[in-house]
Protein backbone atom coordinates (compact mmCIF):
# COMPACT_ATOMS: atom_id res chain seq x y z
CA UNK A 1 -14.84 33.56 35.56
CA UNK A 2 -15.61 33.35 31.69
CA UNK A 3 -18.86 32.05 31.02
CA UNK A 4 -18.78 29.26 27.68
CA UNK A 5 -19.78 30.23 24.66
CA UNK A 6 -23.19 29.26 23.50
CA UNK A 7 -25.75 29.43 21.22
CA UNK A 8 -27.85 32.85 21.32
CA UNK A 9 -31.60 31.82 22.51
CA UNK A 10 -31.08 30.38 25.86
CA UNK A 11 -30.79 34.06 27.68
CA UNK A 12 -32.38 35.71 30.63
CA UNK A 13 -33.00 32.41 32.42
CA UNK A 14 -31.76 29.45 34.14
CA UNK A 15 -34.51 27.23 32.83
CA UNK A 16 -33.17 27.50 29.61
CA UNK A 17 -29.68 27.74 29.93
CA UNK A 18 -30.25 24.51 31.60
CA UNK A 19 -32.50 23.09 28.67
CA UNK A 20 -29.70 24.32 26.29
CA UNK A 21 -26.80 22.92 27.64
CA UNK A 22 -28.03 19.39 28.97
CA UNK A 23 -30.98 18.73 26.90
CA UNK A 24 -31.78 20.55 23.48
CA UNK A 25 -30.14 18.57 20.59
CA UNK A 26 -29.24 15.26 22.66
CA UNK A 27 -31.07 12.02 21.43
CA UNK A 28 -33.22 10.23 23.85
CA UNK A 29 -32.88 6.26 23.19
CA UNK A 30 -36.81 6.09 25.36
CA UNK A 31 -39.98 5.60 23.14
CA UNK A 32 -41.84 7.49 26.14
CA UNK A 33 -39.33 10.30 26.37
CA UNK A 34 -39.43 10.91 22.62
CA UNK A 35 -43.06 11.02 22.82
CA UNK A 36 -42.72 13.64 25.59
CA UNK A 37 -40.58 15.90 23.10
CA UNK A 38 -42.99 15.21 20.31
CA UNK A 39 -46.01 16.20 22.64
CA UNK A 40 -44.78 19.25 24.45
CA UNK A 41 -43.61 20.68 21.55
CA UNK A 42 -46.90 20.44 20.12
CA UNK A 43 -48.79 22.05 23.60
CA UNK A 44 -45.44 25.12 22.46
CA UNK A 45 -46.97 25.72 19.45
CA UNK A 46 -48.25 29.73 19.81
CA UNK A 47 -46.02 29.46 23.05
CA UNK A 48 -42.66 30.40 24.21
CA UNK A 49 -40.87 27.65 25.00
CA UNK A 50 -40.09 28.67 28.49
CA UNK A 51 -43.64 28.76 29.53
CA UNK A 52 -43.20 24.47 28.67
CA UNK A 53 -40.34 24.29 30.65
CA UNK A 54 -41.64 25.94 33.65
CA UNK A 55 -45.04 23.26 33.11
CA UNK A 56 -43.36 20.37 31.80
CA UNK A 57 -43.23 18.51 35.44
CA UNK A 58 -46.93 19.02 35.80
CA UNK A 59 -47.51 18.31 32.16
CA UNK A 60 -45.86 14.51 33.72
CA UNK A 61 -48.20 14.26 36.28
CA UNK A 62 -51.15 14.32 34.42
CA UNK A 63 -50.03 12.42 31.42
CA UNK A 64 -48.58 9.35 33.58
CA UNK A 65 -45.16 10.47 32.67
CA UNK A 66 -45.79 10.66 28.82
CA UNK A 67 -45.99 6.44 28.99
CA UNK A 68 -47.88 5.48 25.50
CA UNK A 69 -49.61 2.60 26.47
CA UNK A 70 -50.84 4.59 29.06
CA UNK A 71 -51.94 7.68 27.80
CA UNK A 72 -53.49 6.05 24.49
CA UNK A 73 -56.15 4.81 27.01
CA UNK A 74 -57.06 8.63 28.16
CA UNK A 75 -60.95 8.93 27.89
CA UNK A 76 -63.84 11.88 27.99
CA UNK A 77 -63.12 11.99 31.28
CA UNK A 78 -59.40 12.38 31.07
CA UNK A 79 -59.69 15.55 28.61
CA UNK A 80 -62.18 17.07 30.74
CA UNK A 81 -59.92 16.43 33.23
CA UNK A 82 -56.84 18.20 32.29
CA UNK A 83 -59.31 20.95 30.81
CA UNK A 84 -59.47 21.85 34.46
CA UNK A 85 -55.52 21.90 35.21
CA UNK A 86 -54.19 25.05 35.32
CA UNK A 87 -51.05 23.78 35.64
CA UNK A 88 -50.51 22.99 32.17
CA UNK A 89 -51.65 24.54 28.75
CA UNK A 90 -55.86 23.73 28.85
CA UNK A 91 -55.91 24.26 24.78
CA UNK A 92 -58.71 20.91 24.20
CA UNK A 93 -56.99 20.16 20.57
CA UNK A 94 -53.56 20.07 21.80
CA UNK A 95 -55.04 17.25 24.71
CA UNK A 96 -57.04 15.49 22.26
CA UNK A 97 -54.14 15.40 19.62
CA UNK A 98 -51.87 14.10 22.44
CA UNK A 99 -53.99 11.40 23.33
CA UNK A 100 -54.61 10.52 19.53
CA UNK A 101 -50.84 10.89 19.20
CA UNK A 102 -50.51 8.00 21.64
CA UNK A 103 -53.10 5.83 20.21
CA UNK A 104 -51.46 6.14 16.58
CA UNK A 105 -47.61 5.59 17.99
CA UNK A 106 -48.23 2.37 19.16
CA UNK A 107 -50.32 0.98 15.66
CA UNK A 108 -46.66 2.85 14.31
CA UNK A 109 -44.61 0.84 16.56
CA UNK A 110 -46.64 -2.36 15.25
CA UNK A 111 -45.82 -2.13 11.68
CA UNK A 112 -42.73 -0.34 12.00
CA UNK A 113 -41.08 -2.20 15.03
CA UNK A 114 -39.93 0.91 17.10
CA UNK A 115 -41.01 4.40 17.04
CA UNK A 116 -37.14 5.76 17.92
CA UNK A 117 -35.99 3.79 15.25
CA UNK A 118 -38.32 5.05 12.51
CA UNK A 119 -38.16 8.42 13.72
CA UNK A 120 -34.57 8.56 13.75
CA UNK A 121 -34.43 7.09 10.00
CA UNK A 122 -35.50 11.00 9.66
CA UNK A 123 -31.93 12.39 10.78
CA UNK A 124 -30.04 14.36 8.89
CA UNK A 125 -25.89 13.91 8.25
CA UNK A 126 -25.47 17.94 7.64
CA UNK A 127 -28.06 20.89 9.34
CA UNK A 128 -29.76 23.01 7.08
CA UNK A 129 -28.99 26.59 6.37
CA UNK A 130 -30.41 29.60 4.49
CA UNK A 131 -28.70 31.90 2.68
CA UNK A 132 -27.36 33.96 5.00
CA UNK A 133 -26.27 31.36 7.37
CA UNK A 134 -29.62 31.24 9.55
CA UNK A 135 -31.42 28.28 10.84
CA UNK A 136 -34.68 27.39 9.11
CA UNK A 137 -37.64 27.60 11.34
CA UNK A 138 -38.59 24.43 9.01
CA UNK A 139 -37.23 22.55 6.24
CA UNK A 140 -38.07 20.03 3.05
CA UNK A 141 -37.44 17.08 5.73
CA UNK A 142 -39.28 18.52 8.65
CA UNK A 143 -42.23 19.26 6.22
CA UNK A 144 -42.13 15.83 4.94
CA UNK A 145 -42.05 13.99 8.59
CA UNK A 146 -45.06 16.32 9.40
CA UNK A 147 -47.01 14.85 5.94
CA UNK A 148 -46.11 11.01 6.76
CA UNK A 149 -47.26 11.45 10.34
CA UNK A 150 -50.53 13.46 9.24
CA UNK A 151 -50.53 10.59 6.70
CA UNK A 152 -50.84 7.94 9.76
CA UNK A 153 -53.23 10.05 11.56
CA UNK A 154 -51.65 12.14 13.87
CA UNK A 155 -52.18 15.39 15.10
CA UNK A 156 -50.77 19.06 15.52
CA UNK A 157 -47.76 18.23 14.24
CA UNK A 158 -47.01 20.86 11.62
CA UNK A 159 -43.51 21.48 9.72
CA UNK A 160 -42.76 24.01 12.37
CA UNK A 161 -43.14 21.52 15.06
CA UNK A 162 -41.35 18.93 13.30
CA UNK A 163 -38.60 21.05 13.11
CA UNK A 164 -38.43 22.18 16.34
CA UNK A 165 -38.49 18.51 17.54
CA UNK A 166 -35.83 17.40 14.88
CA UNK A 167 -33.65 20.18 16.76
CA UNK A 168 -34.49 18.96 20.65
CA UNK A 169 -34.18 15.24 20.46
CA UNK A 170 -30.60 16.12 17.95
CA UNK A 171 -31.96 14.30 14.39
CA UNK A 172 -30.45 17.98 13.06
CA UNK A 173 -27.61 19.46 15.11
CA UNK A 174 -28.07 23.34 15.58
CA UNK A 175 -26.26 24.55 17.99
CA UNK A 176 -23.62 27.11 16.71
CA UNK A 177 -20.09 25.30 15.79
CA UNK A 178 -18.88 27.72 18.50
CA UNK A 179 -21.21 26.48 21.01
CA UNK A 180 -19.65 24.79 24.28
CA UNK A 181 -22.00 21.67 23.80
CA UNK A 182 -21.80 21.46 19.85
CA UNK A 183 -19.49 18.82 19.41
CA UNK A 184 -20.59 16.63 22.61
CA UNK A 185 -24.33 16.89 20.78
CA UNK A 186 -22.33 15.69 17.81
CA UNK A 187 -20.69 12.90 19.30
CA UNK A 188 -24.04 11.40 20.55
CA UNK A 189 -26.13 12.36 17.70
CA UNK A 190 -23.08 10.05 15.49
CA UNK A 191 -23.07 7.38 17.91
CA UNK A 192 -27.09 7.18 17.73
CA UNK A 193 -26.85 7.27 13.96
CA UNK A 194 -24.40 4.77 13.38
CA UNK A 195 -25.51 1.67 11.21
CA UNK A 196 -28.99 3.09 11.26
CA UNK A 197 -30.53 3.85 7.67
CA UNK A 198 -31.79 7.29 6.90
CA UNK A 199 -34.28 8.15 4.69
């Protein structure tokens, strides 16, 4: 049987072809699950991605599921805590920044009304290419999300990162054009967009 066409990183394992073909580029309409994206990609940062996946359901556990409110009210104790986990990455800025991260979403979500709304007003109608057809590990827009959110104090979230999170939650669609999932990404990513305001 022919196997679909996709895009040429998710190889060599079932973890990611699953990522890749249900997940990566596909918005999530959940403040918490958005938050999760924005977090674990931060904990990736040095990291492949697969060592994430293969954590992220323990990475759940111990941050109550990603839930803001929650999370925000992580102590001393709590970052000692996951210090000890070796289930998930024990790297005490990445904790620290996730439970700043928290804290700084919800002051975010009080002046700007939702944080999946603002952070999709960061979309972008057409990906971003360089010159010989690549895709950017970052770009003008990802760089300038990272600034606004170092600007509102958070945390290891880098123009890298941003990119890499623009990609997974679908504000940038980058999955080839020949790609088996490109156009259903497309489809949701247009759905999510419409009658929103970019920036």
């Amino acid at each position: 049987m022919n196997q679909p066409v996709r895009c040429s990183w998710p190889t060599g394992h079932d973890d990611y072809l699953k990522y890749h073909d249900h997940e990566w580029g596909r918005p999530t309409t959940d403040a918490n699950r958005l938050f999760e994206k924005i977090c674990l990609e931060g904990f990736q940062s040095g990291l492949s991605w697969l060592t994430i996946l293969r954590k992220r359901e323990r990475f759940r556990e111990v941050f109550d599921g990603f839930d803001i409110e929650r999370v925000a009210q992580f102590d001393e104790f709590d970052v000692e805590r996951l210090l000890r986990d070796t289930g998930i990455i024990r790297h005490r800025g990445k904790i620290e920044a996730t439970i700043n991260n928290a804290r700084q979403a919800i002051v975010l979500e009080e002046s700007e009304g939702s944080l999946v709304d603002w952070i999709w007003s960061w979309a972008v109608e057409t990906p971003e290419r360089l010159a010989d057809g690549g895709i950017p590990t970052s770009t003008a827009r990802s760089a300038a999300l990272a600034k606004e959110l170092k600007r509102r104090g958070w945390k290891f979230f880098g123009p890298t990162t941003a990119y890499a999170f623009m990609q997974s939650e679908g504000l940038t669609n980058d999955h080839d054009v020949e790609c088996f999932v490109h156009d259903a990404c497309e489809d949701e990513r247009r759905r999510f967009l419409r009658g929103r305001s970019l920036r």
